[in-house]
Protein backbone atom coordinates (compact mmCIF):
# COMPACT_ATOMS: atom_id res chain seq x y z
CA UNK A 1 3.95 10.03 -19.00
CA UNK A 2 6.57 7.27 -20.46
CA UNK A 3 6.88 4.28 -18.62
CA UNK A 4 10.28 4.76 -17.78
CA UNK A 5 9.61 7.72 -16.52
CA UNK A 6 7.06 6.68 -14.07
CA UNK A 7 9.71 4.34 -12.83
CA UNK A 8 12.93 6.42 -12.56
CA UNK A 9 10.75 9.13 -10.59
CA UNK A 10 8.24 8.14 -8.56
CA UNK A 11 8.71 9.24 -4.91
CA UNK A 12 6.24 8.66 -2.13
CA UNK A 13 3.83 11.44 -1.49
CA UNK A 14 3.17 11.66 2.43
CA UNK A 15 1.36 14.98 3.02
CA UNK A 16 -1.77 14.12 0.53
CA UNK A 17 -5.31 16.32 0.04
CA UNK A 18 -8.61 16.04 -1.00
CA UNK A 19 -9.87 14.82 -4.14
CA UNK A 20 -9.01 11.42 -4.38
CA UNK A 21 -8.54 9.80 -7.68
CA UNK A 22 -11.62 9.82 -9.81
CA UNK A 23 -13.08 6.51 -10.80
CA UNK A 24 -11.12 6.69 -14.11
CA UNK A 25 -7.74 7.28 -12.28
CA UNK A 26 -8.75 3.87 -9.86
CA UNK A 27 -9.37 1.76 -12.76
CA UNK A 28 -5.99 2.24 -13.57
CA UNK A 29 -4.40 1.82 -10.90
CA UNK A 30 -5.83 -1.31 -10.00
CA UNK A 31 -5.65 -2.25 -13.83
CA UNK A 32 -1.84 -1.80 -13.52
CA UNK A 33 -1.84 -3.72 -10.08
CA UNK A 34 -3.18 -6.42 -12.06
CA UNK A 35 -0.34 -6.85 -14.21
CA UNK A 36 2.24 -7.71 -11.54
CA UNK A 37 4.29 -10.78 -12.19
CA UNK A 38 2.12 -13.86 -11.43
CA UNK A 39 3.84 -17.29 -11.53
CA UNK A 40 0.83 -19.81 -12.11
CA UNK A 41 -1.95 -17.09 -12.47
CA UNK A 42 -3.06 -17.47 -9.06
CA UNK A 43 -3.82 -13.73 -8.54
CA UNK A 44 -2.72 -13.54 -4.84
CA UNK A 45 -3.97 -10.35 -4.33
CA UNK A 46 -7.20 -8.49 -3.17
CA UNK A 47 -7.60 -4.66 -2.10
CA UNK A 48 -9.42 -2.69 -0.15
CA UNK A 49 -10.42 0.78 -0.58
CA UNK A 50 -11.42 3.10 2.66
CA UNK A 51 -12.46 6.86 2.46
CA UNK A 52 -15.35 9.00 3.58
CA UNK A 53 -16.69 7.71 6.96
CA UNK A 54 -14.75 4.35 6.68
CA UNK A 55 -11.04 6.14 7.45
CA UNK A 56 -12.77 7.27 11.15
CA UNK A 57 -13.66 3.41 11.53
CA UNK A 58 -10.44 2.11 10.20
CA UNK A 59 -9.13 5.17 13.22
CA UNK A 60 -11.09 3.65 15.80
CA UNK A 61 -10.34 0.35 14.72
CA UNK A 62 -6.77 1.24 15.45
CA UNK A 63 -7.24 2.84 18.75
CA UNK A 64 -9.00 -0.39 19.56
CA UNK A 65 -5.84 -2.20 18.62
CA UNK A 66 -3.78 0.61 20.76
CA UNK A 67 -5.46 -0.52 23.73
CA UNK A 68 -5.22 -4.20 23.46
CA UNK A 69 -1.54 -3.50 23.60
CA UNK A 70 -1.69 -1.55 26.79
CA UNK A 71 -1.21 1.67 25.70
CA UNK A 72 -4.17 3.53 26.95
CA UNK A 73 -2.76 7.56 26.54
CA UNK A 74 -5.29 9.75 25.01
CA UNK A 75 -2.04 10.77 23.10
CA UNK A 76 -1.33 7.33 21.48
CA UNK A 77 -4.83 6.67 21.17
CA UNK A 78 -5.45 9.63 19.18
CA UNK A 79 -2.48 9.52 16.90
CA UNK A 80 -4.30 6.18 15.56
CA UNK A 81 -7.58 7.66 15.37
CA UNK A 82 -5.71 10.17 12.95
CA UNK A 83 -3.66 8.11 11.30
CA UNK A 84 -6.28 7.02 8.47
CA UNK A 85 -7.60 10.79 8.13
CA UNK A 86 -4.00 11.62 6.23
CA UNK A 87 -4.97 10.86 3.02
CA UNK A 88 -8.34 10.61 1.20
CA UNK A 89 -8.22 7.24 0.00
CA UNK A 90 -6.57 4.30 1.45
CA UNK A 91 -5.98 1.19 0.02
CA UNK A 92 -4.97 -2.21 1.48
CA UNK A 93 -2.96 -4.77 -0.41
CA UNK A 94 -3.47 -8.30 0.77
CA UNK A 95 -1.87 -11.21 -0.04
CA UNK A 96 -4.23 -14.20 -0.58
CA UNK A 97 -1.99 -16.62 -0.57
CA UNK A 98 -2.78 -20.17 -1.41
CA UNK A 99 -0.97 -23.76 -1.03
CA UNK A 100 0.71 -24.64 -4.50
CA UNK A 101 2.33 -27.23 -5.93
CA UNK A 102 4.71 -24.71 -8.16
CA UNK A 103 4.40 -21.49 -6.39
CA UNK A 104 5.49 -20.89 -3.39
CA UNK A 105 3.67 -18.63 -0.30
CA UNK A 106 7.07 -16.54 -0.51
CA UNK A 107 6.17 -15.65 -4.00
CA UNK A 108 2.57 -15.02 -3.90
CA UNK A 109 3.44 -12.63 -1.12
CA UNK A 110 5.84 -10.96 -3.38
CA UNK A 111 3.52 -11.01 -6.12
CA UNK A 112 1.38 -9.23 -3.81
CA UNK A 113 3.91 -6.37 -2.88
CA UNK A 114 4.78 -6.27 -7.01
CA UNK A 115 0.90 -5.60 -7.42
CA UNK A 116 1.63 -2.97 -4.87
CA UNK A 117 3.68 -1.27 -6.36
CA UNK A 118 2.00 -1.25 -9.67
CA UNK A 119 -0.72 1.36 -7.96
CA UNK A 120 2.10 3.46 -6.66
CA UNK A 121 3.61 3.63 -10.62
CA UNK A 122 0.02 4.42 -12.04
CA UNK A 123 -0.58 6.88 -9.23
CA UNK A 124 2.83 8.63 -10.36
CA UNK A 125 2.04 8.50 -13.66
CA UNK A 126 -1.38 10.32 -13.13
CA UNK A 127 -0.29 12.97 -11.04
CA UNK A 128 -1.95 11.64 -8.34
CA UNK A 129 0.48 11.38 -4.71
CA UNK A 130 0.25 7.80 -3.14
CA UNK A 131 2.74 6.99 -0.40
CA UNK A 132 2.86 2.84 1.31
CA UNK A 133 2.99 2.88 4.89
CA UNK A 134 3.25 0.30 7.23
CA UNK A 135 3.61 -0.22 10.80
CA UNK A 136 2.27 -1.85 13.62
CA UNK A 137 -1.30 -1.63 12.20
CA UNK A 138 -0.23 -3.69 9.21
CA UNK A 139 0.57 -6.39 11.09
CA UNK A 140 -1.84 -6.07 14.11
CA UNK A 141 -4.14 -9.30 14.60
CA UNK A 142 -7.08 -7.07 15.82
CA UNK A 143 -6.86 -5.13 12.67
CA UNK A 144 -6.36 -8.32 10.39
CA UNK A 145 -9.83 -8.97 12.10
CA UNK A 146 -11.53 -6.10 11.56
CA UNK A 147 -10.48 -5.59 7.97
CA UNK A 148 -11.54 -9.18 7.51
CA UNK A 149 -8.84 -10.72 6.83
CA UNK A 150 -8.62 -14.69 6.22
CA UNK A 151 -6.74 -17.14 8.41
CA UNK A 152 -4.52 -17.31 4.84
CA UNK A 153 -4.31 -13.86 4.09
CA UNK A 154 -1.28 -10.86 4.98
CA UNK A 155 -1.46 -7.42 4.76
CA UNK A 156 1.22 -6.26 2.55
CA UNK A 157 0.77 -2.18 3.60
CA UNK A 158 -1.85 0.58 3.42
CA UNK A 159 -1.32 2.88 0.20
CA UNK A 160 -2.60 6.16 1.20
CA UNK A 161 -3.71 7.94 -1.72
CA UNK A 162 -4.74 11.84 -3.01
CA UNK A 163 -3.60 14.85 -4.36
CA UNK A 164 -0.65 16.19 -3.40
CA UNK A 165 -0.44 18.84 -0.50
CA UNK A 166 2.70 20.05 -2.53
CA UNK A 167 4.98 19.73 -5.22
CA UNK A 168 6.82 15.99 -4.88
CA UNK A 169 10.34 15.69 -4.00
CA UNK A 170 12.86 15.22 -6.99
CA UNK A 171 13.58 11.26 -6.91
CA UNK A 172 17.60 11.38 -6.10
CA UNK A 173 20.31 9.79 -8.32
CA UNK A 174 21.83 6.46 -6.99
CA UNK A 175 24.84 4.73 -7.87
CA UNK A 176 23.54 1.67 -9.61
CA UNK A 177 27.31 0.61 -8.77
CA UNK A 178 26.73 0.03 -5.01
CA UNK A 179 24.13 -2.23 -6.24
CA UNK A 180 24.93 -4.19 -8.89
CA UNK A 181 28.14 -6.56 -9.31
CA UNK A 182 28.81 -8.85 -11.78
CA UNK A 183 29.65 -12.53 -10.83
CA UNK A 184 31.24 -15.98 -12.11
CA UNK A 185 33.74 -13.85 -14.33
């Protein structure tokens, strides 16, 4: 696949299926997550991959972090348990991000996210369906914990990774107008 066309139609892939990438297919996307912009080399990135057995930990782990909030329902507490079990693979992007003369936190952490998205181009590109989700369990201390995260370390989002349960979405057209205006003419 051309580059560009990896990058005009990628979509996210939500409803994803058994097999996950092959160990080909993760070397490059973690190879292309490597080449994110990186002011001062500082690589402020690491990932973690969780499939097999480890999505029902990452489930309970979840549930765990339901609970500390208060929200004890068998309902809530089992729409985390399942929340890891929607994709084969899951990988986490975390920012490491480091004190720096020259680079700032702010752009480590974007470096991170660029890195990010690098997986979700190479995914495209392979025909493999990758979506990056979110939500309270990105940004649940409990979970930080558990994952083992560092006291200088973020969780940029859980890519949740596999083959596609059917055919993607077409990637719509925008109006590069309503984004883009010139200015100082």
């Amino acid at each position: 696949m051309e580059a560009l066309d990896a990058l005009l139609n990628r979509v996210s892939v939500p409803r994803l299926t058994e097999p996950a990438p092959n160990d080909a297919q993760r070397e490059a996307l973690f190879q292309a997550a490597l080449r994110a912009p990186d002011h001062g080399q500082l690589r402020p990135w690491r990932f973690l991959t969780i499939e097999g057995q480890g999505r029902e930990k990452l489930g309970e782990l979840f549930a765990e972090a339901v609970q500390n909030k208060g929200d004890a329902s068998q309902a809530a507490l089992d729409k985390a348990r399942a929340m890891p079990l929607r994709a084969p693979l899951l990988i986490v992007v975390i920012a490491k991000l480091q004190d720096h003369f020259k680079v700032p936190k702010s752009e480590q952490r974007l470096a991170a996210g660029c890195a990010a998205h690098g997986i979700l181009i190479a995914a495209h590109a392979q025909g493999i369906g990758a979506v990056w989700r979110t939500g309270d369990m990105a940004f649940d201390a409990h979970v930080h914990k558990g994952l083992g995260l560092s006291e200088n370390e973020e969780l940029i989002g859980y890519l949740y990774v596999g083959t596609p349960m059917a055919e993607p979405r077409t990637a719509p057209i925008l109006e590069t107008a309503e984004f883009v205006s010139a200015w100082g003419e």
